[in-house]
C-alpha atoms as a PDB file:
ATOM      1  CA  UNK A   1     -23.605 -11.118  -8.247  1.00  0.00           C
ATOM      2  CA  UNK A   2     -21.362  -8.147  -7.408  1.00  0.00           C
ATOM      3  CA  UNK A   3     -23.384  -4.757  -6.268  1.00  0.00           C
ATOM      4  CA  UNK A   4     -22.390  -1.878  -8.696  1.00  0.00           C
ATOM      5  CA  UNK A   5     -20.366  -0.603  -4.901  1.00  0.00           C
ATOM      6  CA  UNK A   6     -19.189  -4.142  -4.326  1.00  0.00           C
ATOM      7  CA  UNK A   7     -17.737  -4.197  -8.139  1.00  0.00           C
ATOM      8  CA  UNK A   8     -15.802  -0.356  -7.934  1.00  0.00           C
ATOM      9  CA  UNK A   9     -14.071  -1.253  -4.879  1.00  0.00           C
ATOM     10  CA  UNK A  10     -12.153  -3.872  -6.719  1.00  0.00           C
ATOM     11  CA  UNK A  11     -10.853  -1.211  -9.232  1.00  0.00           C
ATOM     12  CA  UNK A  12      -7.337   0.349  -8.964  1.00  0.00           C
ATOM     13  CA  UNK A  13      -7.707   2.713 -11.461  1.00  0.00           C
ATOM     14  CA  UNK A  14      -3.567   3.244 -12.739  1.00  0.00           C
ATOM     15  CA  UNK A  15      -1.923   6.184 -14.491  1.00  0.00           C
ATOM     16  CA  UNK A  16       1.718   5.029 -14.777  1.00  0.00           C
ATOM     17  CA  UNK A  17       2.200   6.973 -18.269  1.00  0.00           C
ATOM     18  CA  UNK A  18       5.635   8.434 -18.167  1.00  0.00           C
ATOM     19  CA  UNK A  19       4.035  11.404 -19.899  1.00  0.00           C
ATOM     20  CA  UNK A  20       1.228  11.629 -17.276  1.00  0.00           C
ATOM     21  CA  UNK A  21       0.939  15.389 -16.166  1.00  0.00           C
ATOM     22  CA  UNK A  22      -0.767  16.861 -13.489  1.00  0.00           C
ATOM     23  CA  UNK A  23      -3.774  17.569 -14.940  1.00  0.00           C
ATOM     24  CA  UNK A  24      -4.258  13.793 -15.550  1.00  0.00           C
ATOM     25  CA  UNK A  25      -3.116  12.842 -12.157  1.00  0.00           C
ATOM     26  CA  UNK A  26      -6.022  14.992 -11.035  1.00  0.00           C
ATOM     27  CA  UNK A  27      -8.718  13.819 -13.355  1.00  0.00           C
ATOM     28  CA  UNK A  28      -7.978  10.352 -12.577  1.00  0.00           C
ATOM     29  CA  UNK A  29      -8.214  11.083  -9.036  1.00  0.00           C
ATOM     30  CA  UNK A  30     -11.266  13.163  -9.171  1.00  0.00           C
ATOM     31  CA  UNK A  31     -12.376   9.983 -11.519  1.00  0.00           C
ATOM     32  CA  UNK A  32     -12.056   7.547  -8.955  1.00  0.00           C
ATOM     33  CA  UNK A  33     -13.809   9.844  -6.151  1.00  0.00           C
ATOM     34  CA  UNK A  34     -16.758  10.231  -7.995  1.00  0.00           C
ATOM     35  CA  UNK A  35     -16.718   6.073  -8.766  1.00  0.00           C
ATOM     36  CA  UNK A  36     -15.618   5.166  -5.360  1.00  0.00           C
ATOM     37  CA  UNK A  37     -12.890   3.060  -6.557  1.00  0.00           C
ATOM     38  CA  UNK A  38     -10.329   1.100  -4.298  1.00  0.00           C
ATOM     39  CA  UNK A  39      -7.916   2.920  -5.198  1.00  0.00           C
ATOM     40  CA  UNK A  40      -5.399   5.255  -7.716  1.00  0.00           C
ATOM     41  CA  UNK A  41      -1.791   4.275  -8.475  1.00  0.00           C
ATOM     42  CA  UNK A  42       0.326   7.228  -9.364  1.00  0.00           C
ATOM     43  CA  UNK A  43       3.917   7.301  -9.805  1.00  0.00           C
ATOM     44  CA  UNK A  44       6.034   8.706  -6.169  1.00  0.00           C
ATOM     45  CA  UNK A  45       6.301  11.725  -7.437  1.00  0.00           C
ATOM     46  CA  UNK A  46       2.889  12.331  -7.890  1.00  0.00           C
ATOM     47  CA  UNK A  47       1.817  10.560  -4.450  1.00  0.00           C
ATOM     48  CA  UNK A  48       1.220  14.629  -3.166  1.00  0.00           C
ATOM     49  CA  UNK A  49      -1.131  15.489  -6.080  1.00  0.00           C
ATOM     50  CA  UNK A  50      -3.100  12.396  -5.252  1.00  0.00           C
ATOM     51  CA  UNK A  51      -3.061  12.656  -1.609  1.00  0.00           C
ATOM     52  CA  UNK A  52      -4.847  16.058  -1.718  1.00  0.00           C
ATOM     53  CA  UNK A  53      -7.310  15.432  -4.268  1.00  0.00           C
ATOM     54  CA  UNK A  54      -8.433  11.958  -2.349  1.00  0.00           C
ATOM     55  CA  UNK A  55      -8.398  13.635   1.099  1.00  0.00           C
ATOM     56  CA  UNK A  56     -11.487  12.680   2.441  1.00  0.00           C
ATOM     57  CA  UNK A  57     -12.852  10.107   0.166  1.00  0.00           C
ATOM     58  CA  UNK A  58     -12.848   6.890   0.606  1.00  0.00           C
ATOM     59  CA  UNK A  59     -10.024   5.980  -2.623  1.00  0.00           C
ATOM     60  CA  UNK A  60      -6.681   5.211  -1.482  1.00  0.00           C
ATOM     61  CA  UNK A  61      -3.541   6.553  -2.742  1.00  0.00           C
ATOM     62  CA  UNK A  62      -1.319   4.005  -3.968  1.00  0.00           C
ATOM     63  CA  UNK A  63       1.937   3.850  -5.680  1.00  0.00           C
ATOM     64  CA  UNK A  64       4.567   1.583  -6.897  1.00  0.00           C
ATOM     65  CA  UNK A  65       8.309   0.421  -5.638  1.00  0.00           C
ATOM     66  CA  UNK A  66      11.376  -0.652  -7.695  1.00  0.00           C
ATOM     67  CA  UNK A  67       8.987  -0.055 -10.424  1.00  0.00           C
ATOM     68  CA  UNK A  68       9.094  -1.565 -13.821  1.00  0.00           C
ATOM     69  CA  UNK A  69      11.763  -4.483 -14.004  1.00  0.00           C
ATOM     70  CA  UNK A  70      12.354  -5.097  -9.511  1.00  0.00           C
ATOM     71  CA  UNK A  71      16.232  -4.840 -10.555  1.00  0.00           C
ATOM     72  CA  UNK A  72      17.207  -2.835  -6.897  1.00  0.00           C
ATOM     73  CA  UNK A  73      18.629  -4.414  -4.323  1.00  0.00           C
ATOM     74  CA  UNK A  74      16.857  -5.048  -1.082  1.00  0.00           C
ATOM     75  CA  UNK A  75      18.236  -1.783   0.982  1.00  0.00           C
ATOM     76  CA  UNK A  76      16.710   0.500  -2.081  1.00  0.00           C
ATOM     77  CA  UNK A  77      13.265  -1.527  -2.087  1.00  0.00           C
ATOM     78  CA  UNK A  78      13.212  -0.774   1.700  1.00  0.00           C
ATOM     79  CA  UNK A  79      14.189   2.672   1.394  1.00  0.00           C
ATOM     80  CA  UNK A  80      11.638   3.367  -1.445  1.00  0.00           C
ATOM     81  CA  UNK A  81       8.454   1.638   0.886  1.00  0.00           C
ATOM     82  CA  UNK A  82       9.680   3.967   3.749  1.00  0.00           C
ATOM     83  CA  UNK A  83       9.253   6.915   1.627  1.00  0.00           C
ATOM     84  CA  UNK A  84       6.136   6.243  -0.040  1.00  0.00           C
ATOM     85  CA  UNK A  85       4.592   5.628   3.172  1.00  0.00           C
ATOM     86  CA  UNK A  86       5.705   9.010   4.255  1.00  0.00           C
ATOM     87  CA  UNK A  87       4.537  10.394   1.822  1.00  0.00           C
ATOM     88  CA  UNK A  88       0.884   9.468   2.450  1.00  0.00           C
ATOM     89  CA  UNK A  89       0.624   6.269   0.267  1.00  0.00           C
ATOM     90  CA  UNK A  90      -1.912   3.302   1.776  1.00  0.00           C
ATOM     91  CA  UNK A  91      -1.290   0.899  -0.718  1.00  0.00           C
ATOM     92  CA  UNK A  92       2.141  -0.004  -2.382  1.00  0.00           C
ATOM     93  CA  UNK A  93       2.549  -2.465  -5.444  1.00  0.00           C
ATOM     94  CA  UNK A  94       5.983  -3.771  -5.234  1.00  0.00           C
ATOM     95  CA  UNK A  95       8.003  -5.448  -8.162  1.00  0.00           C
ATOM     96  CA  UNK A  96       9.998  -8.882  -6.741  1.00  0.00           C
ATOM     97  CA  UNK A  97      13.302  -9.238  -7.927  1.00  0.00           C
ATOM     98  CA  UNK A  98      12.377 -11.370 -11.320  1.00  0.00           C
ATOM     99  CA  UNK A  99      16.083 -11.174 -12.296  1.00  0.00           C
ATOM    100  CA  UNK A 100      17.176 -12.985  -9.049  1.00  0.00           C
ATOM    101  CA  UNK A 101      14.170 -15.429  -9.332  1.00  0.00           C
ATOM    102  CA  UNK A 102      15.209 -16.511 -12.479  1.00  0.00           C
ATOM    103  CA  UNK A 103      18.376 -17.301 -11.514  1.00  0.00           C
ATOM    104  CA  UNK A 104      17.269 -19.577  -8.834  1.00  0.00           C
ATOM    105  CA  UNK A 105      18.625 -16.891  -6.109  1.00  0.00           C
ATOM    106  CA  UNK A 106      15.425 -17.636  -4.190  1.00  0.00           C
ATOM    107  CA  UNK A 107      16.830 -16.895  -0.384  1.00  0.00           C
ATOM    108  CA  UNK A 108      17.664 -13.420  -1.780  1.00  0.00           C
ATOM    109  CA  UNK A 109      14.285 -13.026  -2.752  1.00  0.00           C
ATOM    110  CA  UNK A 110      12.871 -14.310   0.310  1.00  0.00           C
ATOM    111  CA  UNK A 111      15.071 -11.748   2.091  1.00  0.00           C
ATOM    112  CA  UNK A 112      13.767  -8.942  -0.058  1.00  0.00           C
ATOM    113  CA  UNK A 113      10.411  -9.813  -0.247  1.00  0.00           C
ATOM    114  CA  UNK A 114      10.607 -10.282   4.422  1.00  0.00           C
ATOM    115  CA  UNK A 115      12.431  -6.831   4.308  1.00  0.00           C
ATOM    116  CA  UNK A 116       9.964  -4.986   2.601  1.00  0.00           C
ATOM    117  CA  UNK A 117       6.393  -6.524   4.545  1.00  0.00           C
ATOM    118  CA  UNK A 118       8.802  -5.964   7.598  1.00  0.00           C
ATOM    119  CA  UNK A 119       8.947  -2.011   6.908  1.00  0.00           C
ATOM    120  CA  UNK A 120       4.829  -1.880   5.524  1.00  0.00           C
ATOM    121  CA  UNK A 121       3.706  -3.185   7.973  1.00  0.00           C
ATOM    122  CA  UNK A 122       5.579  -2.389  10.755  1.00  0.00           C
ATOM    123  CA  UNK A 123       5.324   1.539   9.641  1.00  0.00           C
ATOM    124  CA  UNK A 124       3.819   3.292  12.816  1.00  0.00           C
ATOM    125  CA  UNK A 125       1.557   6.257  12.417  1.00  0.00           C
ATOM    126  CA  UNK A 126       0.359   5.380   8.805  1.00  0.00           C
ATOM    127  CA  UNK A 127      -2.108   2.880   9.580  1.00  0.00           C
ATOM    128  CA  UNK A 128      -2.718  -0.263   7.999  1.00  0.00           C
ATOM    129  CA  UNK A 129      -0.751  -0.517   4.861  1.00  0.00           C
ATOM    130  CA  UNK A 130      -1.824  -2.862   1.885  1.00  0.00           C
ATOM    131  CA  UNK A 131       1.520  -4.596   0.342  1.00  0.00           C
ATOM    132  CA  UNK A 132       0.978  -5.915  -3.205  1.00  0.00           C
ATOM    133  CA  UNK A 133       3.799  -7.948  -4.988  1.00  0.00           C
ATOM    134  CA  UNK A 134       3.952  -8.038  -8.584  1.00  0.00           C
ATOM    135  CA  UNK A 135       5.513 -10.947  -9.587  1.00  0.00           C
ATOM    136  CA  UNK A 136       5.254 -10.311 -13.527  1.00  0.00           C
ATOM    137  CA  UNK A 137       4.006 -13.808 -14.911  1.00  0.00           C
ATOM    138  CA  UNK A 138       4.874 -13.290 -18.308  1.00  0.00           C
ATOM    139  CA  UNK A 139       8.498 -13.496 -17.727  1.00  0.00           C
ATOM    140  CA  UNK A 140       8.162 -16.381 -15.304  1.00  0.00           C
ATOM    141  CA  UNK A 141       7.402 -20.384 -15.697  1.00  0.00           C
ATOM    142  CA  UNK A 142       4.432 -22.402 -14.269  1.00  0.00           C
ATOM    143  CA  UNK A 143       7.188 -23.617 -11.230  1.00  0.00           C
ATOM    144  CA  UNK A 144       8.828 -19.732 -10.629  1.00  0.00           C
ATOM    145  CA  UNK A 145       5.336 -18.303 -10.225  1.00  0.00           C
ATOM    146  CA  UNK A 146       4.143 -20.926  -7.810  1.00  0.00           C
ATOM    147  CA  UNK A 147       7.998 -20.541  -5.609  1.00  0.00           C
ATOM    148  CA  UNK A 148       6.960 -16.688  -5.895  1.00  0.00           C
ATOM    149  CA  UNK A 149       4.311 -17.052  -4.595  1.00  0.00           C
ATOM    150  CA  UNK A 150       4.700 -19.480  -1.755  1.00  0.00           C
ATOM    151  CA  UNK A 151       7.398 -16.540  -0.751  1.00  0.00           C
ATOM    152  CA  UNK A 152       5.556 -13.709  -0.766  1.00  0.00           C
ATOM    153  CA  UNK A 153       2.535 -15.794   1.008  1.00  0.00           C
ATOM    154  CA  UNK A 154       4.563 -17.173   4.035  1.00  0.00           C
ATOM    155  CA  UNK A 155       6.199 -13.335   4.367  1.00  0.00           C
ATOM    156  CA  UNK A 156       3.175 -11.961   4.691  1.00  0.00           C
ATOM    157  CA  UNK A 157       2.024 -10.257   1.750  1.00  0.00           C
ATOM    158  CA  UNK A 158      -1.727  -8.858   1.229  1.00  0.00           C
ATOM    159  CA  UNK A 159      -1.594  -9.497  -2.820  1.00  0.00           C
ATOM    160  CA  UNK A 160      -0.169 -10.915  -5.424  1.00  0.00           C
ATOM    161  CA  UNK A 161      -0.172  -9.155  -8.461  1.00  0.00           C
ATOM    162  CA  UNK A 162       0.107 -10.663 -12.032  1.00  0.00           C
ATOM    163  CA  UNK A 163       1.531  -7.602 -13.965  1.00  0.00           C
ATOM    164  CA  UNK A 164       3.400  -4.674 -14.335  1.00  0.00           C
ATOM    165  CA  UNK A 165       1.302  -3.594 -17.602  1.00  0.00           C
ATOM    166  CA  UNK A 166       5.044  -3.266 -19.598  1.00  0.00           C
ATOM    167  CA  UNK A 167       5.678  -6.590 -20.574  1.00  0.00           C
ATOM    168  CA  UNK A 168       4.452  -8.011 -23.388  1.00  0.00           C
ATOM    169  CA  UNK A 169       1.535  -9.920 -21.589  1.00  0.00           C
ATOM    170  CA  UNK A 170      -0.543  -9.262 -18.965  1.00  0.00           C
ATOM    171  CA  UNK A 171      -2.460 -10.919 -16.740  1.00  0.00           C
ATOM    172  CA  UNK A 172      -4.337 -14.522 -17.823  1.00  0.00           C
ATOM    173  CA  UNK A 173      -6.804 -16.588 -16.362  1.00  0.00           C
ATOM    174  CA  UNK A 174      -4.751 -19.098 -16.253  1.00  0.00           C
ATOM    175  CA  UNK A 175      -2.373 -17.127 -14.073  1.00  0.00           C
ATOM    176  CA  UNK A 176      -4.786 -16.311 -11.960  1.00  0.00           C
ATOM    177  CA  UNK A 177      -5.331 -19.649 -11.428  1.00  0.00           C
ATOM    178  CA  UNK A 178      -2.109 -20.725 -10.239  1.00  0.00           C
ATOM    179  CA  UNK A 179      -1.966 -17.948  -8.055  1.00  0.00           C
ATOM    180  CA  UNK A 180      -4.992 -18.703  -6.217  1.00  0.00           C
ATOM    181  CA  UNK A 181      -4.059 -22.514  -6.010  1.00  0.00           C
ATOM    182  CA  UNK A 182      -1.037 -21.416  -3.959  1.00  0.00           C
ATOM    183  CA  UNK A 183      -2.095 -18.676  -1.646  1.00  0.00           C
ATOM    184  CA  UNK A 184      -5.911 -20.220  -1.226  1.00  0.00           C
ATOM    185  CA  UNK A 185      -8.387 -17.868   0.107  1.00  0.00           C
ATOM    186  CA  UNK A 186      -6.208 -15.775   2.458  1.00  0.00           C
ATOM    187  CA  UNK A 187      -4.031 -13.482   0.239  1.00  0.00           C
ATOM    188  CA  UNK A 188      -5.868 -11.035  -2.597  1.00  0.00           C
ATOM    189  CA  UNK A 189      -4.884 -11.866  -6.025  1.00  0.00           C
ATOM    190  CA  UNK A 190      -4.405  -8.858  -8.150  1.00  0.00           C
ATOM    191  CA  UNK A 191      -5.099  -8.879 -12.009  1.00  0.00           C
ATOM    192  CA  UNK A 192      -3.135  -6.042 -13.865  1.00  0.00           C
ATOM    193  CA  UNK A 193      -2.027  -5.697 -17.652  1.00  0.00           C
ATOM    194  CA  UNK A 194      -4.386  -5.853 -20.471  1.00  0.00           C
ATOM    195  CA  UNK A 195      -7.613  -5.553 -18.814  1.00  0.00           C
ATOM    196  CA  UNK A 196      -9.346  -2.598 -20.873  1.00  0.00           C
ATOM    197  CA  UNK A 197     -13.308  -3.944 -20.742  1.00  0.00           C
ATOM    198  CA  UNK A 198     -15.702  -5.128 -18.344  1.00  0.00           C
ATOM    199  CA  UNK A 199     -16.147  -8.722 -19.356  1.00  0.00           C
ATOM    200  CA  UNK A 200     -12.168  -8.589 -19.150  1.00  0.00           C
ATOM    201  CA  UNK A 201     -12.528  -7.815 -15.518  1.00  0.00           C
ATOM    202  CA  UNK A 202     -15.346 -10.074 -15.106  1.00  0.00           C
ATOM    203  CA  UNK A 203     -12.985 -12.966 -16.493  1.00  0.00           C
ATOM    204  CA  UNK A 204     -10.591 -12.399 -14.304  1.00  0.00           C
ATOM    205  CA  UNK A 205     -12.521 -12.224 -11.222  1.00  0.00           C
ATOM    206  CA  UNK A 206     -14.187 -15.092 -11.990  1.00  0.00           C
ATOM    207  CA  UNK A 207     -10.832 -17.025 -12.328  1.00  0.00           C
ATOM    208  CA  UNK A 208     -10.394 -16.244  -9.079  1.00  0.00           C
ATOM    209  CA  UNK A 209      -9.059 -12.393  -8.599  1.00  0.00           C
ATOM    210  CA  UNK A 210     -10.035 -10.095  -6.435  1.00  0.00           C
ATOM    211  CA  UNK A 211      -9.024  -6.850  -7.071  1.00  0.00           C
ATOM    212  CA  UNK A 212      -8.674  -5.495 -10.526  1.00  0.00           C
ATOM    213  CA  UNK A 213      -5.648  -2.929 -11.599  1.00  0.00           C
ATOM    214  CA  UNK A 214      -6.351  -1.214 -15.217  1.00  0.00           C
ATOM    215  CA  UNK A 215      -6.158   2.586 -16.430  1.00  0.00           C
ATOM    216  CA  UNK A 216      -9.934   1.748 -17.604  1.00  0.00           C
ATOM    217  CA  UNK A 217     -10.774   1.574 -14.460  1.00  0.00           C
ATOM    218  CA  UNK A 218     -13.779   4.293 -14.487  1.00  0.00           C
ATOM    219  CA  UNK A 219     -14.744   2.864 -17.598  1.00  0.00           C
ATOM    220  CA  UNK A 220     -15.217  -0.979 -16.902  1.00  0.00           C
ATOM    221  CA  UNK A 221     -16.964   0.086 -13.872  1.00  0.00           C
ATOM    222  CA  UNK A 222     -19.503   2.674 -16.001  1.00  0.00           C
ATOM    223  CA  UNK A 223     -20.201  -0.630 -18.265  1.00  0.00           C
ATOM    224  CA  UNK A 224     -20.638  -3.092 -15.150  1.00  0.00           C
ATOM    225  CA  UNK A 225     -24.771  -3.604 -14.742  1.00  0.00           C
ATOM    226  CA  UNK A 226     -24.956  -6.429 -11.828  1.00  0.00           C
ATOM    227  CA  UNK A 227     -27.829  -7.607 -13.740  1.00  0.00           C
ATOM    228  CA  UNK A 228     -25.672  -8.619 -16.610  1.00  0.00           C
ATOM    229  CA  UNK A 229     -23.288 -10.963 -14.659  1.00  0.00           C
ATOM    230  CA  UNK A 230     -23.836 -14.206 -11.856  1.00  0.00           C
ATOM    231  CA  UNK A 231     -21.238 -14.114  -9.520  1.00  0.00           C
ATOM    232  CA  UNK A 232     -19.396 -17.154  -9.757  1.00  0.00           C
ATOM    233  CA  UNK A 233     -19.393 -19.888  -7.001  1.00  0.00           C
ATOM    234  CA  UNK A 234     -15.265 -20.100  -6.968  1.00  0.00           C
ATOM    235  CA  UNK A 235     -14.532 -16.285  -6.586  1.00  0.00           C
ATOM    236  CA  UNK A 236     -12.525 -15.604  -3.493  1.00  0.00           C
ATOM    237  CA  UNK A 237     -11.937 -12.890  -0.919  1.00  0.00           C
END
């Protein structure tokens, strides 16, 4: 079984509320501190807020590119990892272009998907940088998530993340599952959308996630007790 530690640090605890204020941005922050969390995804704008109230903790700052629908074209997806970075993010969550996916444009999406690891990772100064895609399963088929995925895994990517939280779904087991059948054991698998309760979490990490992205964040991890869970024998990295 996960340690109550082991558990927090596969928490992104999210505040992507348009009508998120500062205050929030600071309590979530100051939330995740005190829970040791992985990390907090803020909006850009609010990557300065969360920069200073994490200094020195061991929570990340995170944000999100080309964030909800992935409709930019490559340059801008570039241009908005560069800045981010700058800006003191260590984690970005990056929305493939679904539109283009769907319409079978897959070398442009290859393209996109190489240009943007290219820039994260190459980024000097800044330290390892953690590149999540979000591939949005709820708007793909069984076939488009498995070609997204075989992208982002032979670009390079860290994670592959179900969800943006705005569609109308979220993230499933069975997506999950998928996932991890492509990518196997070396690229994280990111379950986001929906998850608002331990045993949600639990669920998913049992299907095979292993990190965790929910604005419940500090309270799933307040209701995990290790004793209450066996860690299951097909959980990966």
């Amino acid at each position: 079984m996960y340690s109550k530690e082991q558990f927090a640090k596969m928490m992104d605890s999210t505040l992507l509320k348009p009508t998120a204020a500062r205050d929030d941005i600071i309590r979530c922050c100051e939330e995740a501190v005190s829970r040791h969390l992985a990390t907090v995804v803020v909006f850009p704008f609010w990557l300065p807020v969360a920069c200073e109230v994490l200094e020195d903790s061991d929570v990340k700052p995170a944000t999100v590119v080309s964030f909800p629908f992935g409709a930019t074209s490559r340059s801008v997806k570039v241009y908005e990892a560069k800045a981010a970075i700058a800006a003191g993010a260590k984690e970005l969550d990056v929305v493939i272009n679904v539109p283009a996916l769907k319409s079978g444009e897959i070398e442009m999406v290859e393209r996109e998907v190489a240009g943007v690891v290219e820039v994260t990772h190459g980024a000097a100064d800044s330290g390892r940088i953690t590149l999540k895609f979000i591939i949005e399963c709820y708007y793909l088929s069984d076939d488009e998530k498995r070609i997204a995925c075989e992208i982002i895994r032979d670009a390079g990517g860290d994670f592959i993340k179900t969800s943006t939280g705005t569609a109308p779904g979220g993230a499933t087991s069975e997506d999950i599952r998928i996932i991890r059948g492509v990518v196997g054991a070396d690229v994280g698998v990111k379950a986001a959308g929906g998850i608002r309760t331990t045993a949600q979490a639990m669920s998913m990490l049992d299907a095979g996630a292993s990190r965790i992205g929910t604005s419940a964040a500090a309270d799933i991890v307040d209701g995990y007790n290790p004793d209450d869970y066996v860690e299951s024998a097909g959980r990966r990295k």
